[in-house]
C-alpha atoms as a PDB file:
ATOM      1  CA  UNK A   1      -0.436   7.432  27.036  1.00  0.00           C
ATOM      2  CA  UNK A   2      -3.195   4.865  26.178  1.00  0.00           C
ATOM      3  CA  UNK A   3      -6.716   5.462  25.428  1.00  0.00           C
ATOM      4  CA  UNK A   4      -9.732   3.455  24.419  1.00  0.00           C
ATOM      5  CA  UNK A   5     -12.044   5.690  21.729  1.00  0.00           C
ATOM      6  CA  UNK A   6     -15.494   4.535  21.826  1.00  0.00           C
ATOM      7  CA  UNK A   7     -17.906   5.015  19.235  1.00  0.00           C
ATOM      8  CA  UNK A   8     -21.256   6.742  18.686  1.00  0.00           C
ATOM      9  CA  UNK A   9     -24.472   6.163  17.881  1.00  0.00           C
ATOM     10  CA  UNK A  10     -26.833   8.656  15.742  1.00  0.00           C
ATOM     11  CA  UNK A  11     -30.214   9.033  17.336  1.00  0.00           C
ATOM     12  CA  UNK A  12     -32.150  10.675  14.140  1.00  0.00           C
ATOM     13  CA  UNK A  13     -30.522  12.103  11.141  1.00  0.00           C
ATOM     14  CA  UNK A  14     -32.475  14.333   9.395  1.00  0.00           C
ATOM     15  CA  UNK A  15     -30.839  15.829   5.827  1.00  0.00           C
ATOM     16  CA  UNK A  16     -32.374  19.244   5.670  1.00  0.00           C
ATOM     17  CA  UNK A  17     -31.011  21.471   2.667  1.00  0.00           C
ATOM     18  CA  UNK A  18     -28.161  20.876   0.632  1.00  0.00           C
ATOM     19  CA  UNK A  19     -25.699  24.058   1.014  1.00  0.00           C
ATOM     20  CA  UNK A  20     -23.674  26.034  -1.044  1.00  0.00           C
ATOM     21  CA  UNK A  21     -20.586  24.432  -0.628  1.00  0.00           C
ATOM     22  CA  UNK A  22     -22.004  21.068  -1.249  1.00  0.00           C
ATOM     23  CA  UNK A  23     -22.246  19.707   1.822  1.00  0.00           C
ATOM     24  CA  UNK A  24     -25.428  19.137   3.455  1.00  0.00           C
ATOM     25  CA  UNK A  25     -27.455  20.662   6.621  1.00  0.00           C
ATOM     26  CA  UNK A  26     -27.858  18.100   9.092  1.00  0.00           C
ATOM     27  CA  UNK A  27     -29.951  17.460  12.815  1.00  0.00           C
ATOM     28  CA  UNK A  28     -29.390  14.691  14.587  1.00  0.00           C
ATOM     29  CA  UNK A  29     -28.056  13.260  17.965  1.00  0.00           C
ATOM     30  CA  UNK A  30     -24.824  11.924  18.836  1.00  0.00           C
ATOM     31  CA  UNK A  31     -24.892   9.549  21.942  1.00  0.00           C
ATOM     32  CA  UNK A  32     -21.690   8.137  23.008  1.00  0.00           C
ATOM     33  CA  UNK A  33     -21.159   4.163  22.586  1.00  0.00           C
ATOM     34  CA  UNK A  34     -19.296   1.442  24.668  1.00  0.00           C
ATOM     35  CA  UNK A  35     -20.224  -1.589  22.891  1.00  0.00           C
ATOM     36  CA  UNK A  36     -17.418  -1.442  20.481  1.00  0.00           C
ATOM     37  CA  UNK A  37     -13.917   0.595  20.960  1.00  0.00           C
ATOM     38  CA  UNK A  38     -10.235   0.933  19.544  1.00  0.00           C
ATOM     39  CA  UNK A  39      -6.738   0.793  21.562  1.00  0.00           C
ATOM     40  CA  UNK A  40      -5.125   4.133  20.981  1.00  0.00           C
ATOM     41  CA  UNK A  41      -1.381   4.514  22.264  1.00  0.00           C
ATOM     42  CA  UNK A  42       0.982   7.577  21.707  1.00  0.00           C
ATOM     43  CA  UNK A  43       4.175   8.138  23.061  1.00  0.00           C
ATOM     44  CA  UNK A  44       6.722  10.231  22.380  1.00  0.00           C
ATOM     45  CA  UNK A  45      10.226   9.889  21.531  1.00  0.00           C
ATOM     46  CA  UNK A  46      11.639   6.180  22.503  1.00  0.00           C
ATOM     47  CA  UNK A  47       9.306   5.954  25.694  1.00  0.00           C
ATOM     48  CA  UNK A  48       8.364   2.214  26.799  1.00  0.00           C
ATOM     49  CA  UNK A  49       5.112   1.240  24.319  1.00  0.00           C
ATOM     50  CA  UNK A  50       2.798  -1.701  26.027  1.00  0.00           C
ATOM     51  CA  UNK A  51       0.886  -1.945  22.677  1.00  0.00           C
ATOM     52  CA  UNK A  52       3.964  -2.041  20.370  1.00  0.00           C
ATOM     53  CA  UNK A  53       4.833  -5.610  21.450  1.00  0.00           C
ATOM     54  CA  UNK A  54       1.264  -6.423  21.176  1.00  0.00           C
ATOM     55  CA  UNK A  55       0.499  -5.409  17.492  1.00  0.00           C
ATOM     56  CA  UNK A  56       4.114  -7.406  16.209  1.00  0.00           C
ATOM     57  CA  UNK A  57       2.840 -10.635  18.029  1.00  0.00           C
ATOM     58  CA  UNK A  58      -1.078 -10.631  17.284  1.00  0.00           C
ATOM     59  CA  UNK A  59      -0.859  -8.877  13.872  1.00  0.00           C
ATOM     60  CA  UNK A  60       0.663 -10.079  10.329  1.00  0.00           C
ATOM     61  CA  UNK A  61       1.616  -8.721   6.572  1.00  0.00           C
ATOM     62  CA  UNK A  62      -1.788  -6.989   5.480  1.00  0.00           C
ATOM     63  CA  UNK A  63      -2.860  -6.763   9.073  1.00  0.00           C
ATOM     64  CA  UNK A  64      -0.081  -4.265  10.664  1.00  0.00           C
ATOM     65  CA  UNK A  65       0.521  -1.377   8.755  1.00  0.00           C
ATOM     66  CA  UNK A  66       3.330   0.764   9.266  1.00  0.00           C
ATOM     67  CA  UNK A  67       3.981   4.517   8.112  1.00  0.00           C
ATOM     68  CA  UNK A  68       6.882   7.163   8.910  1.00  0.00           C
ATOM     69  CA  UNK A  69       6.535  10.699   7.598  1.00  0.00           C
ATOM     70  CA  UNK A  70       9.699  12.427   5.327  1.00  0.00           C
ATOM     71  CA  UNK A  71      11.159  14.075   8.572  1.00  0.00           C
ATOM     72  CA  UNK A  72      11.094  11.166  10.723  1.00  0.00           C
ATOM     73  CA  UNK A  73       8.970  13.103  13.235  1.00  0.00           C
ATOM     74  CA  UNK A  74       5.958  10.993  13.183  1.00  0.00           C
ATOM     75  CA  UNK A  75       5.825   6.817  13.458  1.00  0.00           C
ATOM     76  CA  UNK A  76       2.378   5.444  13.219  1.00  0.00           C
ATOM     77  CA  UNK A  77       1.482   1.663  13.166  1.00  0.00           C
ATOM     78  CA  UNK A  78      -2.334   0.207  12.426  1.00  0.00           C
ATOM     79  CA  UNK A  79      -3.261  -3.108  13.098  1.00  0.00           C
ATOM     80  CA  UNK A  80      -6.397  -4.567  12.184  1.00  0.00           C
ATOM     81  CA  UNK A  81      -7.698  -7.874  11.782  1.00  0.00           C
ATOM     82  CA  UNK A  82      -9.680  -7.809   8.557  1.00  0.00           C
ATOM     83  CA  UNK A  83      -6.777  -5.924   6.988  1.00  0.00           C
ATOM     84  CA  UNK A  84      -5.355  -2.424   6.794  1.00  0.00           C
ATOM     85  CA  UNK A  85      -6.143  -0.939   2.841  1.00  0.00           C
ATOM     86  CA  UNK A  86      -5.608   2.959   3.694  1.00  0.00           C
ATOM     87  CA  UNK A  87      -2.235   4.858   3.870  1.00  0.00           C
ATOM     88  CA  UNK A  88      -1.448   4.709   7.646  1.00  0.00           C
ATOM     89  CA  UNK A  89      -0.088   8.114   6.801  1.00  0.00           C
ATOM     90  CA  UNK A  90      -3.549   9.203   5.908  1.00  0.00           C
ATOM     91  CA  UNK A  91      -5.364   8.223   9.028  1.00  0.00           C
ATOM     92  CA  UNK A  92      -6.968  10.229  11.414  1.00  0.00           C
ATOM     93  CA  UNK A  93      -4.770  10.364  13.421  1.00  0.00           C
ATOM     94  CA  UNK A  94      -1.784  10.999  11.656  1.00  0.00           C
ATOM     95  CA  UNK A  95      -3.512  13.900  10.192  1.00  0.00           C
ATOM     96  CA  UNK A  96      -4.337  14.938  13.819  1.00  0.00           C
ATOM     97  CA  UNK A  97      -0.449  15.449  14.108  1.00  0.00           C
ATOM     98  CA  UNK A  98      -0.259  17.204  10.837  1.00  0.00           C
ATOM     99  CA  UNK A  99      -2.907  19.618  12.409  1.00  0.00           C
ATOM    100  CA  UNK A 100      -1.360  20.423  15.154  1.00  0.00           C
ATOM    101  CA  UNK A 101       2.343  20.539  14.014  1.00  0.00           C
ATOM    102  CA  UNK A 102       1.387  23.302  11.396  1.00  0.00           C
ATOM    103  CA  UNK A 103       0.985  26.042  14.550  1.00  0.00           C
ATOM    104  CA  UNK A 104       2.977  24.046  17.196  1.00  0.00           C
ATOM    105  CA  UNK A 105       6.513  22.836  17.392  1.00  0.00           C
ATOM    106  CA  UNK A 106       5.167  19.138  18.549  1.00  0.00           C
ATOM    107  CA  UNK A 107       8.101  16.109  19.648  1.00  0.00           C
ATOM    108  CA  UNK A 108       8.601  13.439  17.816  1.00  0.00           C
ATOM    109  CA  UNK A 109       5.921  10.893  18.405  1.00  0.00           C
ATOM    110  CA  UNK A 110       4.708   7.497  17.755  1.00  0.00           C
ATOM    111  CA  UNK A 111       0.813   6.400  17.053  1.00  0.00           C
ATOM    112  CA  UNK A 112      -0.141   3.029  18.019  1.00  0.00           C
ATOM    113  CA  UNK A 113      -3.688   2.158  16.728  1.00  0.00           C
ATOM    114  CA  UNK A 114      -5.133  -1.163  17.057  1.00  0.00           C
ATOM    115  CA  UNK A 115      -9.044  -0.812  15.292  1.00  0.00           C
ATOM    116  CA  UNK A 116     -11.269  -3.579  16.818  1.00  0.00           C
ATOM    117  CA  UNK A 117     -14.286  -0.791  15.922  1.00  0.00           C
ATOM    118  CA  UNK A 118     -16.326  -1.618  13.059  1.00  0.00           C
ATOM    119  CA  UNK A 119     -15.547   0.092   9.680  1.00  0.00           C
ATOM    120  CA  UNK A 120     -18.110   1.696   7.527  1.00  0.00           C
ATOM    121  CA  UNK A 121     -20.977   1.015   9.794  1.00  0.00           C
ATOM    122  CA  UNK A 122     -21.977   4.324  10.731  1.00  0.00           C
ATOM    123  CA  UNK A 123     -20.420   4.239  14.254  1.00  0.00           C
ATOM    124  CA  UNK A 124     -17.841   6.856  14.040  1.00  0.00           C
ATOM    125  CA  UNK A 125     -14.846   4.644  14.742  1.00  0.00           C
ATOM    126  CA  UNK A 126     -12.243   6.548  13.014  1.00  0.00           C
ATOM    127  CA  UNK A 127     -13.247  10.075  13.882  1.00  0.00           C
ATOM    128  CA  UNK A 128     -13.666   8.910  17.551  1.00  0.00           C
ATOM    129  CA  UNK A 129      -9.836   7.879  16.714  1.00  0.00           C
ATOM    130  CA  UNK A 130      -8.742  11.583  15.472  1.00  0.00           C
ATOM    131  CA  UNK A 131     -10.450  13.692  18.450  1.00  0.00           C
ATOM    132  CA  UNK A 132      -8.664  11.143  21.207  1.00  0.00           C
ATOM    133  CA  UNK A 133      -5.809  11.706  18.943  1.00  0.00           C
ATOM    134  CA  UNK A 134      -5.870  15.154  19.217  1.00  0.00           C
ATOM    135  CA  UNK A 135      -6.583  15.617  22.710  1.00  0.00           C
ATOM    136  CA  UNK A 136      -3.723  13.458  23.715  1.00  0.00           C
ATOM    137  CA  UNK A 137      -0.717  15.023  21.019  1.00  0.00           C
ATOM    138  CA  UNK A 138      -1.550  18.028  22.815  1.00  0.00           C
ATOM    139  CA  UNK A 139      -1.351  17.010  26.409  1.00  0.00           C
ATOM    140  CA  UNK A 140       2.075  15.266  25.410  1.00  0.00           C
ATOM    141  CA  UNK A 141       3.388  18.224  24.038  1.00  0.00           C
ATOM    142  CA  UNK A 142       2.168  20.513  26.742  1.00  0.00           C
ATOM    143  CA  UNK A 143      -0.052  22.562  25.011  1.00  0.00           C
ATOM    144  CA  UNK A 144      -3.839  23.815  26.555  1.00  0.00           C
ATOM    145  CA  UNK A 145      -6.633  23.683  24.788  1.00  0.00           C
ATOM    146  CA  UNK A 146      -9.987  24.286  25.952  1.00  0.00           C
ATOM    147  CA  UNK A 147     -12.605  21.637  24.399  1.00  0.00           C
ATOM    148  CA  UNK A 148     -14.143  24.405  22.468  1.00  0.00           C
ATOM    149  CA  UNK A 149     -10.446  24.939  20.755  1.00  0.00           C
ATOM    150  CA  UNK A 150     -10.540  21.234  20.567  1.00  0.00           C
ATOM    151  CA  UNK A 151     -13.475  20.605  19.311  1.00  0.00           C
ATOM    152  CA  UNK A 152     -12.218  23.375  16.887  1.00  0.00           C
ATOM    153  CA  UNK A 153      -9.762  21.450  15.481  1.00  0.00           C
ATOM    154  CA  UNK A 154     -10.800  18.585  15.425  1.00  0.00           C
ATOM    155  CA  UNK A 155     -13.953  19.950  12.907  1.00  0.00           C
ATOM    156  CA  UNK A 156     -11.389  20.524  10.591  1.00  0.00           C
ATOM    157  CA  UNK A 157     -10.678  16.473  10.770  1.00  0.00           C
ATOM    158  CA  UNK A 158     -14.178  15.611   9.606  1.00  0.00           C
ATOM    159  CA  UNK A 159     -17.706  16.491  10.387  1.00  0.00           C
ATOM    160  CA  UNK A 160     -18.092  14.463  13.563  1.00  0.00           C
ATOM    161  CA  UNK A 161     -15.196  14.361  15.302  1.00  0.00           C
ATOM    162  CA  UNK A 162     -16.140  17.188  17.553  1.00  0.00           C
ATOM    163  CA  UNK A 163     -18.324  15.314  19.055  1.00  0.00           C
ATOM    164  CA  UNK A 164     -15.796  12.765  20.761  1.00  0.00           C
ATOM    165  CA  UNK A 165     -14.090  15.953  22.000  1.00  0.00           C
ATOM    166  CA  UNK A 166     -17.187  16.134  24.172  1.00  0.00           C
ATOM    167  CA  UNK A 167     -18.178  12.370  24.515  1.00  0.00           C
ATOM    168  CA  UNK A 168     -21.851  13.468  25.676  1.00  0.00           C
ATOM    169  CA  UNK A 169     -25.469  13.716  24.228  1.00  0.00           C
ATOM    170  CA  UNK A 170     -25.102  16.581  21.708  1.00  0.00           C
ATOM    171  CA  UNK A 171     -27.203  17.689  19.214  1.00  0.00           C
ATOM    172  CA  UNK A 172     -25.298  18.329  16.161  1.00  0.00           C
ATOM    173  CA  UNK A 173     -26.462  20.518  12.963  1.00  0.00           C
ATOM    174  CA  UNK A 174     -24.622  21.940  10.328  1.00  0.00           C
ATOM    175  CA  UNK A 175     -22.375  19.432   9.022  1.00  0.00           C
ATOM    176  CA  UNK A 176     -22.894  17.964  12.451  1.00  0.00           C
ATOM    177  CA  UNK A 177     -19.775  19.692  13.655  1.00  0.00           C
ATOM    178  CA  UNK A 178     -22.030  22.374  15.026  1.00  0.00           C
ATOM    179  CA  UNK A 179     -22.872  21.082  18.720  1.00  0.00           C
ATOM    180  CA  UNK A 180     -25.496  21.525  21.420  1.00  0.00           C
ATOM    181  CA  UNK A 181     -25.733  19.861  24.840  1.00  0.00           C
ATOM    182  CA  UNK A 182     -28.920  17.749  25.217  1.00  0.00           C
ATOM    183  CA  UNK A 183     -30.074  15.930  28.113  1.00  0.00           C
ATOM    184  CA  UNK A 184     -31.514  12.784  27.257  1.00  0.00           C
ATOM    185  CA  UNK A 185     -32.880  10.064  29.845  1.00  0.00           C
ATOM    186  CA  UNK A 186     -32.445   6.304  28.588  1.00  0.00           C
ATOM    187  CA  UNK A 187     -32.517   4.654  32.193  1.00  0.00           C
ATOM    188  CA  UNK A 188     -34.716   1.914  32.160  1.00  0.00           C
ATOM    189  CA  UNK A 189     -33.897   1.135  28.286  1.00  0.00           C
ATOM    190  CA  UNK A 190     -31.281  -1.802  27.650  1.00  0.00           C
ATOM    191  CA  UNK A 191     -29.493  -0.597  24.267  1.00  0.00           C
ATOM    192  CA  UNK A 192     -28.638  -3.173  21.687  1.00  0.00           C
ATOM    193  CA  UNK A 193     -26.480  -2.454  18.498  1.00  0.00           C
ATOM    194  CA  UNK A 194     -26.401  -4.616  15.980  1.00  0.00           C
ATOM    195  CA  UNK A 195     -23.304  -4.283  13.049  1.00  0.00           C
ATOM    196  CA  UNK A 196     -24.241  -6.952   9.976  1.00  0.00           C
ATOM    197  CA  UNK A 197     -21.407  -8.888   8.330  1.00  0.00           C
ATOM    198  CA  UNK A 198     -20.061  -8.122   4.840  1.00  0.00           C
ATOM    199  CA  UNK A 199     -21.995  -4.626   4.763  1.00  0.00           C
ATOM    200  CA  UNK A 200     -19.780  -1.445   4.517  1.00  0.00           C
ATOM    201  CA  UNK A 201     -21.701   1.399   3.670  1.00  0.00           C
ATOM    202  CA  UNK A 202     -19.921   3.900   2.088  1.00  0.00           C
ATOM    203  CA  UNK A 203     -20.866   7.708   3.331  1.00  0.00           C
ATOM    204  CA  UNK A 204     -21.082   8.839  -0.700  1.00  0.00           C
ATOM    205  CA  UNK A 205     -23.550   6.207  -1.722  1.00  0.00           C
ATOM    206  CA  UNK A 206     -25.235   6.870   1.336  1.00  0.00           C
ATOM    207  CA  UNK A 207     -25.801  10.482  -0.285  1.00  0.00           C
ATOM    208  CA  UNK A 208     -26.835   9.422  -3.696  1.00  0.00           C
ATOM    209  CA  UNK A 209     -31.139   9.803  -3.851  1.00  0.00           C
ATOM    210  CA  UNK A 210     -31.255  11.794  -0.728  1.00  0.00           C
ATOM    211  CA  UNK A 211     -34.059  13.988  -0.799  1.00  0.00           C
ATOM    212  CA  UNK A 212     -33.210  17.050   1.345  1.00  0.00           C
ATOM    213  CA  UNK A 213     -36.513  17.849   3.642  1.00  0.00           C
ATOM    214  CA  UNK A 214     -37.455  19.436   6.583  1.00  0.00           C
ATOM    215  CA  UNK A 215     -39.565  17.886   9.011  1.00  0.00           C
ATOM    216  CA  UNK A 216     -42.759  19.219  10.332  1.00  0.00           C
ATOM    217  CA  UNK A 217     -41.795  18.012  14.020  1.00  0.00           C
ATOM    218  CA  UNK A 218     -38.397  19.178  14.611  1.00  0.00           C
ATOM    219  CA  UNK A 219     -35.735  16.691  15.642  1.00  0.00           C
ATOM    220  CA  UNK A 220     -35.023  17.906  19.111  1.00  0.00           C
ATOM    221  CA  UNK A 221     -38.934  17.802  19.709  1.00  0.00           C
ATOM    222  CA  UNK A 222     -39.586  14.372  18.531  1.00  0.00           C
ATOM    223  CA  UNK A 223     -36.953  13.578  21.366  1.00  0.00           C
ATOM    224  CA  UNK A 224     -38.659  15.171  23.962  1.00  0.00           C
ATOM    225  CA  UNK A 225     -41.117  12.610  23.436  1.00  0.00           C
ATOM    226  CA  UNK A 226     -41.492   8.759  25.072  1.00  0.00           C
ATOM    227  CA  UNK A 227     -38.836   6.805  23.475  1.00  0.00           C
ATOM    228  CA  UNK A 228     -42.372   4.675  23.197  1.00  0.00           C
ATOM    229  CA  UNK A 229     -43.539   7.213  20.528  1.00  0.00           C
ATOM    230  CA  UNK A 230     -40.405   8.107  18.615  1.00  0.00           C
ATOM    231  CA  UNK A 231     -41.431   5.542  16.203  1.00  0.00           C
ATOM    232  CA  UNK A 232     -41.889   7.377  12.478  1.00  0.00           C
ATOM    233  CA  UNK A 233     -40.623  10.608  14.159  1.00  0.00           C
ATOM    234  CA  UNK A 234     -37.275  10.342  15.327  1.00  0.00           C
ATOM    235  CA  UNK A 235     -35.890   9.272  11.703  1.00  0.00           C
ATOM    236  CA  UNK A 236     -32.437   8.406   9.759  1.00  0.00           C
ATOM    237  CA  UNK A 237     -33.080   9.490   6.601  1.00  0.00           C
ATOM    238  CA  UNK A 238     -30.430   7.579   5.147  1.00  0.00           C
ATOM    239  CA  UNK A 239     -32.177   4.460   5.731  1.00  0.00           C
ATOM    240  CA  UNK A 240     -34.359   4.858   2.614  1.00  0.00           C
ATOM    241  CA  UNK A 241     -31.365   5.363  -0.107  1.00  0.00           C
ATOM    242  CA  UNK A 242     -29.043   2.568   2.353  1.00  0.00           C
ATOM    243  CA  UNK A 243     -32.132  -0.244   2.577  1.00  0.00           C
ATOM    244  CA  UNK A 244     -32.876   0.246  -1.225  1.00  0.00           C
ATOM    245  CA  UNK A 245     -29.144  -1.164  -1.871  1.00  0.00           C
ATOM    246  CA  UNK A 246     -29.043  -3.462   0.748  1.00  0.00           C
ATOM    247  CA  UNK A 247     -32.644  -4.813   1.957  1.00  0.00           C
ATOM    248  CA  UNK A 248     -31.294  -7.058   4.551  1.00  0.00           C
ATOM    249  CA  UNK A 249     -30.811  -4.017   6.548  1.00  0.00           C
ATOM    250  CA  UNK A 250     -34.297  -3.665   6.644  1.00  0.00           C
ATOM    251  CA  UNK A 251     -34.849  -7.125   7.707  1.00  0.00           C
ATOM    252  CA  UNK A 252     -33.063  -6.630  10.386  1.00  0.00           C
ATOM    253  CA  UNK A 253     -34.307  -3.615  11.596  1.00  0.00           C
ATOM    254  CA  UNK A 254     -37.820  -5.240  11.500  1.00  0.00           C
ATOM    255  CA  UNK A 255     -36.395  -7.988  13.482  1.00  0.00           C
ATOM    256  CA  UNK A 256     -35.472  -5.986  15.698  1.00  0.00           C
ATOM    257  CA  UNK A 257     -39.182  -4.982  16.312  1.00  0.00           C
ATOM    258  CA  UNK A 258     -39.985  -8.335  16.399  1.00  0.00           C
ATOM    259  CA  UNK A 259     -38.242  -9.195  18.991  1.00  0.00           C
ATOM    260  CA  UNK A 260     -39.851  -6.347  21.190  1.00  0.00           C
ATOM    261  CA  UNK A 261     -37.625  -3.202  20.621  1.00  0.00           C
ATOM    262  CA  UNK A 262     -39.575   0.152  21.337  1.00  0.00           C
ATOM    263  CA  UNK A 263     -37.114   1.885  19.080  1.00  0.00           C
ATOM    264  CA  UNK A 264     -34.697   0.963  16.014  1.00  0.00           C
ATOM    265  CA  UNK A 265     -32.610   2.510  13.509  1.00  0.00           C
ATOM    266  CA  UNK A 266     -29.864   2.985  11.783  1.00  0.00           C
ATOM    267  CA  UNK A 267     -27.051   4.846  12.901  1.00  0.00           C
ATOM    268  CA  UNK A 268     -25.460   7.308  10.791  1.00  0.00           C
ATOM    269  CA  UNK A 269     -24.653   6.457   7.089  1.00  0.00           C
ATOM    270  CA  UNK A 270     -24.691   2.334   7.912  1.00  0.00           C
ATOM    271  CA  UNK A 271     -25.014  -0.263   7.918  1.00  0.00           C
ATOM    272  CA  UNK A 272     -24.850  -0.713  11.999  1.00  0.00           C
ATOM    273  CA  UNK A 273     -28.099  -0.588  13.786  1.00  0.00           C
ATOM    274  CA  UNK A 274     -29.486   0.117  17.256  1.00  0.00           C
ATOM    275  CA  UNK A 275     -31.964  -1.175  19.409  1.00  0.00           C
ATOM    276  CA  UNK A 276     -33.778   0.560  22.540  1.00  0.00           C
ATOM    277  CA  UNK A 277     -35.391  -2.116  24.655  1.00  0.00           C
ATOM    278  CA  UNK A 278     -37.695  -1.587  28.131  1.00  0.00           C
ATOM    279  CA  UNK A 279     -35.894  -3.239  30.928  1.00  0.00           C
END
């Protein structure tokens, strides 16, 4: 079973309160993304792989990354080409199969991930990864989920893979696993993203000098608006703690401008930015 997990694209994140547990209250919009995506492949048992070949001839030492857990139930392989520097075992979506295996007797399976998705950029890649993840270990096995179950699950993965359960507009609050349907109309707007090289914003620094607020015009509002007059209103408020550290973000989004966008921003934690141009 192959899929191709897109990415997403924050439109607004507002930090409201810090909570209790430490984590934060968020608003904001997830859009799904096709400009960049990943080649997912699971199979199970010793079923025919088209992406095993693949990874072995395009990918090489630091590359492809290779992990098999202590019972032998789980294979997983990441290639990518900048270089794999996290515990294959560790990823997504071998934790997606740790997830599930704790209720469910699950078949022996093997994860083929090839990340062509930008890393750190605020797009999602890797959670995008998990929910696809999910959705297919359980159709292999047989098991039915609705996408609220789902969607359930895959909140325990990290705070926005729900949304890729879903793949739609959704508002998201809470720690943005929280999700609302939202119609949003962008026809007649050609959408540009923008990833810079040699910026990975991690999500932690993001975080450090956040001031937690509350907007006077609530996100889902400021939406409702003319993408013409989101401008100052529809905001990331990670952009002022992620352009302090790196300034040529800023540039760019101002480029951006310059070059006759009607809306820009950043997209999540960074460094990736967005575009929204009339056609």
């Amino acid at each position: 079973m192959i899929a191709y997990p897109n990415v997403k694209l924050n439109v607004g994140l507002r930090v409201l309160r810090r909570r209790p547990d430490g984590y934060h209250d968020l608003d904001t919009l997830f859009i799904p993304c096709n400009s960049f995506h990943d080649t997912l492949e699971i199979i199970t048992g010793d079923d025919y792989s088209r992406t095993s070949a693949h990874l072995q001839e395009t990918y090489a030492g630091a590359q492809l990354a290779q992990g098999i857990t202590p019972d032998g139930k789980l294979m997983i392989s990441l290639a990518r080409k900048e270089g794999v520097d996290w515990d294959p075992l560790k990823d997504l979506t071998a934790r997606a199969y740790g997830l599930l295996a704790e209720q469910h007797k699950l078949p022996s399976m093997k994860i083929y991930l090839e990340k062509t998705s930008p890393v750190g950029a605020g797009l999602g890649g890797g959670s995008a990864d998990a929910a696809f993840a999910l959705r297919m270990i359980a159709e292999l096995a047989g098991l039915a989920f609705s996408d609220a179950e789902l969607a359930a699950l895959a909140a325990r993965l990290g705070s926005d893979c729900a949304f890729f359960i879903y793949n739609r507009p959704m508002l998201g609050s809470g720690r943005g696993e929280i999700l609302e349907p939202f119609d949003i109309d962008l026809s007649g707007y050609r959408l540009e993203v923008t990833v810079p090289e040699g910026i990975a914003v991690s999500t932690a620094d993001a975080y450090r000098g956040i001031v937690p607020n509350v907007p006077e015009v609530p996100l889902r509002d400021a939406l409702r608006l003319p993408v013409e007059e989101w401008k100052g209103l529809v905001v990331n408020d990670f952009e002022t703690t992620v352009f302090a550290k790196y300034p040529r973000l800023a540039e760019i989004k101002q480029s951006l401008y310059d070059a006759g966008a009607v809306y820009a921003a950043m997209s999540g934690s960074g460094s990736a930015l967005f575009a929204l141009y009339r056609d």
